[in-house]
C-alpha atoms as a PDB file:
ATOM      1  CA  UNK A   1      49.327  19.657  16.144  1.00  0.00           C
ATOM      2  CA  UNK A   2      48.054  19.474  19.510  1.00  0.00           C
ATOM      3  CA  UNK A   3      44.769  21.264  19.094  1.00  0.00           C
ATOM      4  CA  UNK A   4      43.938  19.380  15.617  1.00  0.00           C
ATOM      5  CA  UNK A   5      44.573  16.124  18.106  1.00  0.00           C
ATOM      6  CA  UNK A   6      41.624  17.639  20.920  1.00  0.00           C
ATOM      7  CA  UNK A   7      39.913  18.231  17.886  1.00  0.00           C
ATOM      8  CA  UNK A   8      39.844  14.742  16.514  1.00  0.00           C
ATOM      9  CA  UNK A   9      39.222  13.620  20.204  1.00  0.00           C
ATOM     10  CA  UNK A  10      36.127  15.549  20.687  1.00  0.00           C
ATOM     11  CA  UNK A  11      34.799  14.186  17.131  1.00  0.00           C
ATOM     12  CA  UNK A  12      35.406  10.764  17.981  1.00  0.00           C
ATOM     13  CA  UNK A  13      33.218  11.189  21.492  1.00  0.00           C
ATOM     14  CA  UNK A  14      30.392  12.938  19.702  1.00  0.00           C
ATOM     15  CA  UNK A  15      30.104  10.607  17.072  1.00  0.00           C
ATOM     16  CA  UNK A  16      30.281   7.717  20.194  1.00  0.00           C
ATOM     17  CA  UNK A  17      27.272   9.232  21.955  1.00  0.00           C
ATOM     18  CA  UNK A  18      25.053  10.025  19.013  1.00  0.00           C
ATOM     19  CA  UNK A  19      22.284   7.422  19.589  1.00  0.00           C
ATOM     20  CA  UNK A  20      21.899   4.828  16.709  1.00  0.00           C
ATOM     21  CA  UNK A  21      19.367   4.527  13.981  1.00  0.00           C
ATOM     22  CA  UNK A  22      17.582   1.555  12.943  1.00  0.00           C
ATOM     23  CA  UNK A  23      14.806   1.029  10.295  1.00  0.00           C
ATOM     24  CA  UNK A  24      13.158  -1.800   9.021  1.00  0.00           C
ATOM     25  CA  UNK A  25      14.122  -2.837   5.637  1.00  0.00           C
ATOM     26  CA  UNK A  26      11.087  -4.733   4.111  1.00  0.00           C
ATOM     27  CA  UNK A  27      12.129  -6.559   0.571  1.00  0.00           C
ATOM     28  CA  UNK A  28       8.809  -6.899  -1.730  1.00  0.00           C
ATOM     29  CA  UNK A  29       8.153  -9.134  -4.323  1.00  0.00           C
ATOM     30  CA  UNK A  30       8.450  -7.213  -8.152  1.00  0.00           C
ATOM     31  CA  UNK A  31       4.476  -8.290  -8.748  1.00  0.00           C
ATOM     32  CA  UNK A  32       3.653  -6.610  -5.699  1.00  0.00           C
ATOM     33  CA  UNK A  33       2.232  -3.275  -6.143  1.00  0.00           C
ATOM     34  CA  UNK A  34       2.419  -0.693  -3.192  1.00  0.00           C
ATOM     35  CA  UNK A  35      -0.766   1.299  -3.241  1.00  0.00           C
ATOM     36  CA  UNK A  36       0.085   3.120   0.619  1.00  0.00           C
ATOM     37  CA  UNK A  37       2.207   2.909   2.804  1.00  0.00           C
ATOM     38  CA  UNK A  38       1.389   3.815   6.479  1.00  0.00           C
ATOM     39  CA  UNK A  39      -1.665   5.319   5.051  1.00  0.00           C
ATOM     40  CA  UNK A  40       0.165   7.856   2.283  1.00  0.00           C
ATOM     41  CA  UNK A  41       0.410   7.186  -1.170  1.00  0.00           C
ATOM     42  CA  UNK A  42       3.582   4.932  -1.926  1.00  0.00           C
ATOM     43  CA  UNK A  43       6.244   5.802  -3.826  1.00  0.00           C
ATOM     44  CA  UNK A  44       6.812   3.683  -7.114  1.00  0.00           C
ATOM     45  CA  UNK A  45      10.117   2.103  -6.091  1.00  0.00           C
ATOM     46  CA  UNK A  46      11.210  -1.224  -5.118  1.00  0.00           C
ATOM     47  CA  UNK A  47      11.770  -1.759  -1.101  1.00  0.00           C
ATOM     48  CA  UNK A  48      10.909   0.334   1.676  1.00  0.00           C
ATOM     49  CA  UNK A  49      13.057   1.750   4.382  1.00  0.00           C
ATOM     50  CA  UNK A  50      10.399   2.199   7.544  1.00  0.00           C
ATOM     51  CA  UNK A  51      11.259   3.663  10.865  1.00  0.00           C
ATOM     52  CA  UNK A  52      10.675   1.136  13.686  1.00  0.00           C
ATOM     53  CA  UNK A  53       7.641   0.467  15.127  1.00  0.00           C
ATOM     54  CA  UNK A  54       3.866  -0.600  13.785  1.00  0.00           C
ATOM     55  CA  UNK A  55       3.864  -0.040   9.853  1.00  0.00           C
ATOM     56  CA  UNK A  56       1.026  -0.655   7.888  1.00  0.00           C
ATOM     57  CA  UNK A  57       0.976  -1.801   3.699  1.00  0.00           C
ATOM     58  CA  UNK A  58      -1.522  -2.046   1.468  1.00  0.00           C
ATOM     59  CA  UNK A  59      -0.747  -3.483  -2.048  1.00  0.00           C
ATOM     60  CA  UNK A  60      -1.852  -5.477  -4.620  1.00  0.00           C
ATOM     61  CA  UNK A  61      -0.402  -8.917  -6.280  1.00  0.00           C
ATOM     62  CA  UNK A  62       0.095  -8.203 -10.583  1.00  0.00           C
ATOM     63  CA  UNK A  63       0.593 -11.628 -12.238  1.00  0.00           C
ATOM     64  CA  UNK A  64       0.509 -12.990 -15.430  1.00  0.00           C
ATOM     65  CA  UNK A  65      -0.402 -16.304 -16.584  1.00  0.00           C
ATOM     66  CA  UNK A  66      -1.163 -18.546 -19.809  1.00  0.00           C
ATOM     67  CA  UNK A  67      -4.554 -20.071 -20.094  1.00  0.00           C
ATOM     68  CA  UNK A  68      -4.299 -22.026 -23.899  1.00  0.00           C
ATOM     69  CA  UNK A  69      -3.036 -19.934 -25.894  1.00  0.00           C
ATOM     70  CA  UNK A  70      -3.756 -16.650 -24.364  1.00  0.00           C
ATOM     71  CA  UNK A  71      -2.315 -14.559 -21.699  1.00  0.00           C
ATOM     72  CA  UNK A  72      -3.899 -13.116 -18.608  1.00  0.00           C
ATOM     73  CA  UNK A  73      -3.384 -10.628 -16.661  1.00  0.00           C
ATOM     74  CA  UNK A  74      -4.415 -10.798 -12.965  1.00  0.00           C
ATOM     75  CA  UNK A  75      -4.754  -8.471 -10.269  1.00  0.00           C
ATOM     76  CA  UNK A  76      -5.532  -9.306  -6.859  1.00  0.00           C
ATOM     77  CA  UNK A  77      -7.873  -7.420  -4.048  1.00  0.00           C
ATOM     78  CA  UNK A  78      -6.432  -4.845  -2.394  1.00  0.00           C
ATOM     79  CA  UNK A  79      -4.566  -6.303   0.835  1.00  0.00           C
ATOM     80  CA  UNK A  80      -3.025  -4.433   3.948  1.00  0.00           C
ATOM     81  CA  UNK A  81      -0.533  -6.020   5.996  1.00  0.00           C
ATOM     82  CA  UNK A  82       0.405  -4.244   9.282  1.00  0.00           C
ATOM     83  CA  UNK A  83       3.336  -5.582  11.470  1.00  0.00           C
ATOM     84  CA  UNK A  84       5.768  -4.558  13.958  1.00  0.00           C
ATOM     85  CA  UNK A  85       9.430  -4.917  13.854  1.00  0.00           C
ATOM     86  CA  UNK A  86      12.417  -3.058  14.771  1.00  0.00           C
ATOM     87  CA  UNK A  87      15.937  -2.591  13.075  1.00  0.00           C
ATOM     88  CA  UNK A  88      15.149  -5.976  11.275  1.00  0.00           C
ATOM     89  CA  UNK A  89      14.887  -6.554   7.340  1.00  0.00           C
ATOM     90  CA  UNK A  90      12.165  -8.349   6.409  1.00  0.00           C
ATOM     91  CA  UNK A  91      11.070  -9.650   2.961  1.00  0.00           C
ATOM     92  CA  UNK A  92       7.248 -10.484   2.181  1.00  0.00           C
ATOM     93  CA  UNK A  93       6.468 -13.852  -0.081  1.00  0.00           C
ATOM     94  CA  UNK A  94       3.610 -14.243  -2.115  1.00  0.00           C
ATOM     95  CA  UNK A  95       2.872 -17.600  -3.747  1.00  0.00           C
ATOM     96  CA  UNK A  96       3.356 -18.333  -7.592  1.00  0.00           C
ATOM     97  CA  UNK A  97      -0.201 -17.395  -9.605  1.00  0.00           C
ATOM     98  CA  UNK A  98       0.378 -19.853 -12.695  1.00  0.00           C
ATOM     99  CA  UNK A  99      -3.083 -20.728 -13.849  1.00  0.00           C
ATOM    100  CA  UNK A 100      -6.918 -19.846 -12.775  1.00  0.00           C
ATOM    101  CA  UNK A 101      -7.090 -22.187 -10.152  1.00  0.00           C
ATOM    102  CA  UNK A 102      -4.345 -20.406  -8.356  1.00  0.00           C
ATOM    103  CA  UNK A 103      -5.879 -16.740  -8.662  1.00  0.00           C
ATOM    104  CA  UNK A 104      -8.943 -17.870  -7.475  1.00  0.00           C
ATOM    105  CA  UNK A 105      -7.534 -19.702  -4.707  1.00  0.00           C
ATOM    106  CA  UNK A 106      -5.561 -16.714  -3.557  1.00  0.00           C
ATOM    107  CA  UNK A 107      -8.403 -14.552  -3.776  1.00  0.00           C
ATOM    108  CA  UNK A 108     -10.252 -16.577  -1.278  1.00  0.00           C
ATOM    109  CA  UNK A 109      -7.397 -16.938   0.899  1.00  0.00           C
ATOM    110  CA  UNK A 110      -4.493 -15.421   0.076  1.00  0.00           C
ATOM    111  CA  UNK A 111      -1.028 -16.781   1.415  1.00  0.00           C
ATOM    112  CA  UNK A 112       1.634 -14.528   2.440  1.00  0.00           C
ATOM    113  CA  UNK A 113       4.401 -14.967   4.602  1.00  0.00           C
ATOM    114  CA  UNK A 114       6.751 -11.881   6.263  1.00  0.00           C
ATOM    115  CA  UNK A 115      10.083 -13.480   7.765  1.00  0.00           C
ATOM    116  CA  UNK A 116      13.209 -11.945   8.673  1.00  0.00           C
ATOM    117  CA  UNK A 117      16.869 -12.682   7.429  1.00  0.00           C
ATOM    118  CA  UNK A 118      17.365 -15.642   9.571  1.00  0.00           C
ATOM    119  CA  UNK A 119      13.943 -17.375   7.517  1.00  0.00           C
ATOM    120  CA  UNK A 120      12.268 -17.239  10.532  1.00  0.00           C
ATOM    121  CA  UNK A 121       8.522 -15.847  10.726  1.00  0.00           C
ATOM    122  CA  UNK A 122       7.541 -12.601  11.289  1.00  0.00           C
ATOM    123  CA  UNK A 123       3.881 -12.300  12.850  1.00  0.00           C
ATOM    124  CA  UNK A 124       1.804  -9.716  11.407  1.00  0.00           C
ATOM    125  CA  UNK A 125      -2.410  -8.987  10.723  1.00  0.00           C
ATOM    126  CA  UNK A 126      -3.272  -9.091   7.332  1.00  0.00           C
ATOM    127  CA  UNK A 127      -6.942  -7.741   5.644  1.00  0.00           C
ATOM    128  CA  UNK A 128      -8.294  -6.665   2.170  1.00  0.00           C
ATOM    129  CA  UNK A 129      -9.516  -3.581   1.558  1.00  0.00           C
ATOM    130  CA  UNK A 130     -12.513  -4.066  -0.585  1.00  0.00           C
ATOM    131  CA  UNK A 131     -14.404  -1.215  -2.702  1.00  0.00           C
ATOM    132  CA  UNK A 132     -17.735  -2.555  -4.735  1.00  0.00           C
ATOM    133  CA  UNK A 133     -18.289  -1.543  -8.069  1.00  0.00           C
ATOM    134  CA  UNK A 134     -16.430   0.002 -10.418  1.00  0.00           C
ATOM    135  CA  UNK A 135     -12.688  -0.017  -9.762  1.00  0.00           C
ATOM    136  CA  UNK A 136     -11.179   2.504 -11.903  1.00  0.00           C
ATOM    137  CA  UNK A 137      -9.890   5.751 -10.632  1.00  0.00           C
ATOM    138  CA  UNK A 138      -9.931   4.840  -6.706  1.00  0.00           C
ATOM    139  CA  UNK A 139      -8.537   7.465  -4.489  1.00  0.00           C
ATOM    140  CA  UNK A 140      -6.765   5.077  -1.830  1.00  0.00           C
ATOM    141  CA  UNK A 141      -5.135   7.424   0.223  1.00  0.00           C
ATOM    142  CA  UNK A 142      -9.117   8.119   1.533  1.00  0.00           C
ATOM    143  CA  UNK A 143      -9.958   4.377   1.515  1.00  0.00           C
ATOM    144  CA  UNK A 144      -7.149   3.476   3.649  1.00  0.00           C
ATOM    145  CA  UNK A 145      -8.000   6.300   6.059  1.00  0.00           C
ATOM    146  CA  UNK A 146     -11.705   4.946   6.392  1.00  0.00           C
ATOM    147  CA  UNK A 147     -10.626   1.831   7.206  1.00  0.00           C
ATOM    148  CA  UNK A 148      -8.063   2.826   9.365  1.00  0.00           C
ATOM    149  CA  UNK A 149     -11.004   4.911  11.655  1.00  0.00           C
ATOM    150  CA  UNK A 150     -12.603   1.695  11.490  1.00  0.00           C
ATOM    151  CA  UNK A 151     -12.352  -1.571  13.515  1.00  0.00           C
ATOM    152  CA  UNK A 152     -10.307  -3.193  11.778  1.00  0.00           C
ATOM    153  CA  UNK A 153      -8.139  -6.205  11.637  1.00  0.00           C
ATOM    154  CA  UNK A 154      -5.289  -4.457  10.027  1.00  0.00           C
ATOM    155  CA  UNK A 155      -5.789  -1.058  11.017  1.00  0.00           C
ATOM    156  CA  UNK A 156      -3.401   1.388  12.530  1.00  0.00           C
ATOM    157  CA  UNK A 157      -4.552   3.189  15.805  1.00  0.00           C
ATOM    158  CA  UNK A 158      -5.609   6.175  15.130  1.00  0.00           C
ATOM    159  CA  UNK A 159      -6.924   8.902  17.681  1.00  0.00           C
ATOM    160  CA  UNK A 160      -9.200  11.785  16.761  1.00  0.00           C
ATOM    161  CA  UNK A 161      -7.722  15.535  18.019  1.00  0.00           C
ATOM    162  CA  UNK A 162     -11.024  17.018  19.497  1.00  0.00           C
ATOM    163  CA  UNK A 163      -9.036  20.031  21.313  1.00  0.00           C
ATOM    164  CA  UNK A 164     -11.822  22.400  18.902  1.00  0.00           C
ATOM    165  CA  UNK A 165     -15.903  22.329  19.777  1.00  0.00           C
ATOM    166  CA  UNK A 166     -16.983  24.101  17.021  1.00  0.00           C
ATOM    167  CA  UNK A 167     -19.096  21.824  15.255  1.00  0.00           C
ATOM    168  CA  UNK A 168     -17.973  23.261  11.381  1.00  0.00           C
ATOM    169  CA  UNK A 169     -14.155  22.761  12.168  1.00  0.00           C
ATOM    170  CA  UNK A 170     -12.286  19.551  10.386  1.00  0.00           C
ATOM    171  CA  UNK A 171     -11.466  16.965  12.851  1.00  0.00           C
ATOM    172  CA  UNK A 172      -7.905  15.928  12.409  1.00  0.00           C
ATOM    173  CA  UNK A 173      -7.193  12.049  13.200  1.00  0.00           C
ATOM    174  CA  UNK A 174      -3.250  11.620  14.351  1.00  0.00           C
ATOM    175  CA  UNK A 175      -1.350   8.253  14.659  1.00  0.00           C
ATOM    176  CA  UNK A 176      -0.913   7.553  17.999  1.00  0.00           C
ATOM    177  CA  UNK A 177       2.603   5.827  17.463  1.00  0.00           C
ATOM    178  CA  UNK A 178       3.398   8.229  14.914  1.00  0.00           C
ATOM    179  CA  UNK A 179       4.972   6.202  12.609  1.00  0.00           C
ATOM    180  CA  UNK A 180       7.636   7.468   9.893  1.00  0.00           C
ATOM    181  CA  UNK A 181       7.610   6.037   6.389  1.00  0.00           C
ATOM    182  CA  UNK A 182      11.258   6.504   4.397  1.00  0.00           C
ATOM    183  CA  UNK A 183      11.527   4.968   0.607  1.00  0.00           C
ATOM    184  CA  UNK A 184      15.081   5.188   0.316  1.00  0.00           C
ATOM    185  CA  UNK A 185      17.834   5.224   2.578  1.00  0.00           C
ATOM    186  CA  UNK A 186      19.028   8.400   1.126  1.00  0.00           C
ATOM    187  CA  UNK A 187      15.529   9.971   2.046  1.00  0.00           C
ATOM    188  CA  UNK A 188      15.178  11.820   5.679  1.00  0.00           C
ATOM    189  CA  UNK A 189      12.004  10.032   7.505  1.00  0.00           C
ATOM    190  CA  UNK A 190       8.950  12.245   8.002  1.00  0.00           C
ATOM    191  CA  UNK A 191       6.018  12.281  10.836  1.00  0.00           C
ATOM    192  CA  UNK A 192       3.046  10.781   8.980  1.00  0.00           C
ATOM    193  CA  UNK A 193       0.118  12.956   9.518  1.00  0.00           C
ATOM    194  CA  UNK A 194      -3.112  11.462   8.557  1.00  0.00           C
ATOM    195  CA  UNK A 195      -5.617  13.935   6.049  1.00  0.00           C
ATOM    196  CA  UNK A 196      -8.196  15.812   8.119  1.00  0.00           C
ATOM    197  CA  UNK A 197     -11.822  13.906   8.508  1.00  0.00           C
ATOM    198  CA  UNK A 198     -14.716  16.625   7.913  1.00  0.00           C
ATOM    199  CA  UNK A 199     -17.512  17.137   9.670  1.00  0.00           C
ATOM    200  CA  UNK A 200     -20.792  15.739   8.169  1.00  0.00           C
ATOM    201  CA  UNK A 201     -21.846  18.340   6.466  1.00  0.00           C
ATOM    202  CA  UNK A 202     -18.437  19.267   4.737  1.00  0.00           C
ATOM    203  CA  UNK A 203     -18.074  15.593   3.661  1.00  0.00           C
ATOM    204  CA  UNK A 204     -21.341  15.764   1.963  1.00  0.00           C
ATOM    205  CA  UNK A 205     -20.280  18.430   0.075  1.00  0.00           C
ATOM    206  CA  UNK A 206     -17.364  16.870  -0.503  1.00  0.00           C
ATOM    207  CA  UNK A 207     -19.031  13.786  -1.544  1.00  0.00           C
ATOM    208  CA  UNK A 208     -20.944  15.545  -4.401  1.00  0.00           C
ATOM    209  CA  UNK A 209     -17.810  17.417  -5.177  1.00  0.00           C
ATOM    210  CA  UNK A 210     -16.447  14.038  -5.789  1.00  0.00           C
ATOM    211  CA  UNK A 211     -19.143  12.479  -7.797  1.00  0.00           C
ATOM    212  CA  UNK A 212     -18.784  15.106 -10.297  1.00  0.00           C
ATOM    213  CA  UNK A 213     -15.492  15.458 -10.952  1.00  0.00           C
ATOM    214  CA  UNK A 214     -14.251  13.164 -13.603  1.00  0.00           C
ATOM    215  CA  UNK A 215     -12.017   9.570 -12.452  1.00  0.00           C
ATOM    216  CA  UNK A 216      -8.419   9.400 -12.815  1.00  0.00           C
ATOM    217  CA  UNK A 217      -6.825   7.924 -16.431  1.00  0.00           C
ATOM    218  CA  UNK A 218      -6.848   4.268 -15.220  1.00  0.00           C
ATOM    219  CA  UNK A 219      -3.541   2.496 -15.326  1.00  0.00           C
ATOM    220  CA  UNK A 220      -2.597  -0.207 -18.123  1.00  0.00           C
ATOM    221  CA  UNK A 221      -2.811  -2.841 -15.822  1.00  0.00           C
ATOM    222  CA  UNK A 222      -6.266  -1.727 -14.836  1.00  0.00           C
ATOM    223  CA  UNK A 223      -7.251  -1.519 -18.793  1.00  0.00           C
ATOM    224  CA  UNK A 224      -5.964  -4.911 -18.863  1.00  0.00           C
ATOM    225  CA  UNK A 225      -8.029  -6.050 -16.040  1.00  0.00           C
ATOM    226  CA  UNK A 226     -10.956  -4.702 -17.420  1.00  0.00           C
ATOM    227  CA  UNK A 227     -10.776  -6.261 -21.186  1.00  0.00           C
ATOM    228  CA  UNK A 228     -10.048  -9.107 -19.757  1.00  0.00           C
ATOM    229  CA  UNK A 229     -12.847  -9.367 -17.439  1.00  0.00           C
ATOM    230  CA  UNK A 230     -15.531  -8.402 -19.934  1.00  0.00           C
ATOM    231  CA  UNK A 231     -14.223 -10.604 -23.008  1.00  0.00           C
ATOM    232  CA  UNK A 232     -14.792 -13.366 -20.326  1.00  0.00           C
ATOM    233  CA  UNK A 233     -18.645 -12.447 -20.182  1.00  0.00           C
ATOM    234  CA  UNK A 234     -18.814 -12.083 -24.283  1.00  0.00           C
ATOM    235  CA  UNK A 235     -20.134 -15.170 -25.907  1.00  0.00           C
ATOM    236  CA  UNK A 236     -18.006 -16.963 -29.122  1.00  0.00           C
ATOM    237  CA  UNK A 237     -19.966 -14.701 -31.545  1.00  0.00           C
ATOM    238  CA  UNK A 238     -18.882 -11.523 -29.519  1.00  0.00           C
ATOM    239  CA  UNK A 239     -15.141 -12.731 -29.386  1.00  0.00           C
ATOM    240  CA  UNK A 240     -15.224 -13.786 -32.788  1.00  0.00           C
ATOM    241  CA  UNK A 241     -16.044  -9.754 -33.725  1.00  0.00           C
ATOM    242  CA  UNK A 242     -13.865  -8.466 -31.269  1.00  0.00           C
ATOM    243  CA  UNK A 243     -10.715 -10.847 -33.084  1.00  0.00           C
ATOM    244  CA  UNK A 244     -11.693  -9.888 -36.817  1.00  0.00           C
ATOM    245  CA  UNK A 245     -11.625  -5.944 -35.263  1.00  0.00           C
ATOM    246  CA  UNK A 246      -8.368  -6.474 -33.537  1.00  0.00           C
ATOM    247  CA  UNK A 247      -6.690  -8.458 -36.805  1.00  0.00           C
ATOM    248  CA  UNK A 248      -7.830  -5.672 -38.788  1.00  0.00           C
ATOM    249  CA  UNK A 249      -5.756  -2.985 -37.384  1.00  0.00           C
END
């Protein structure tokens, strides 16, 4: 009896020292789609569990709206929101999308807000990460790592591992916070380690690699997007063919 007493004693003072864990807890709207998070491709879930520390989003805003008597689908730019916060949850707004006029005013300037459980604000940087051209099959884990090299706004601080001279060797670019990324609670945070950055003349082969090998099967919503988009440039006699087609079948 005695020693199952020590034994509880000594449980109780290592579960007393063990140092605490905290994450951030960051609620998301449903019509927000993660693309990455902290530079890795997201997860398709609802809320994130980060570590603490400088995280970094990028996502895009899904709506639907009624214009007459049809209904359209709209997708937003790509935006990246990077904050810091610790042991905190945190829930990002996005404004209602309920006609034209409000797409195209959040694509010039989009409003979000990031505030904690109290409703007070939560500062963060916010940027778009814009591709020209065609949209379909984008790779955005190498997107997001471009920009985040880059100067920008919203990117996360990353510093390139040179400990190698040889000029044929991949570079390797690590976080300098190291930030963790965690989807669920029940999931065991990992180090994020940024993909390796070739040298020039790897990425060139790379890059002709890439242009040959066929795009991803786009998603619905990007179908959508697209049929959308070009029945807006058809003229009546165009859309009149395309409705007799679709009645048909």
């Amino acid at each position: 009896m005695k020693y199952q007493s020590i034994l509880c004693a000594t449980a109780l003072i290592l579960v007393a020292v063990q140092p605490a864990t905290a994450d951030v807890n960051l609620n998301l709207p449903k019509n927000a789609e993660v693309l990455t998070v902290n530079g890795k491709p997201a997860v398709k879930s609802g809320n994130l569990v980060l570590a603490d520390g400088i995280n970094q989003i990028a996502f895009r805003y899904a709506a639907q709206y009624r214009q007459q008597a049809d209904s359209v689908h709209y997708l937003s730019d790509v935006l990246i929101v990077r904050f810091d916060a610790s042991a905190q949850t945190l829930t990002l707004t996005l404004p209602a999308i309920n006609s034209a006029r409000d797409a195209k005013k959040f694509d010039e300037s989009p409003k979000l807000t990031l505030s904690n459980t109290q409703d007070e604000a939560v500062s963060f940087i916010s940027d778009k990460l814009i591709k020209n051209g065609i949209q379909l099959g984008r790779d955005f884990e190498h997107e997001i790592l471009q920009y985040n090299l880059s100067n920008h706004p919203a990117s996360l601080n990353l510093t390139m591992n040179t400990a190698t001279t040889q000029p044929n060797d991949a570079i390797a670019p690590v976080l300098a916070s190291q930030p963790q990324i965690r989807q669920t609670a029940a999931v065991t945070s990992t180090n994020l380690i940024a993909p390796a950055v070739m040298s020039s003349a790897a990425a060139a082969v790379n890059d002709k690699a890439q242009q040959t090998t066929p795009a991803t099967t786009p998603s619905q919503t990007e179908i959508s997007q697209m049929l959308d988009y070009w029945y807006k440039q058809a003229n009546d006699s165009t859309k009149a063919s395309f409705k007799a087609k679709i009645n048909k079948e």
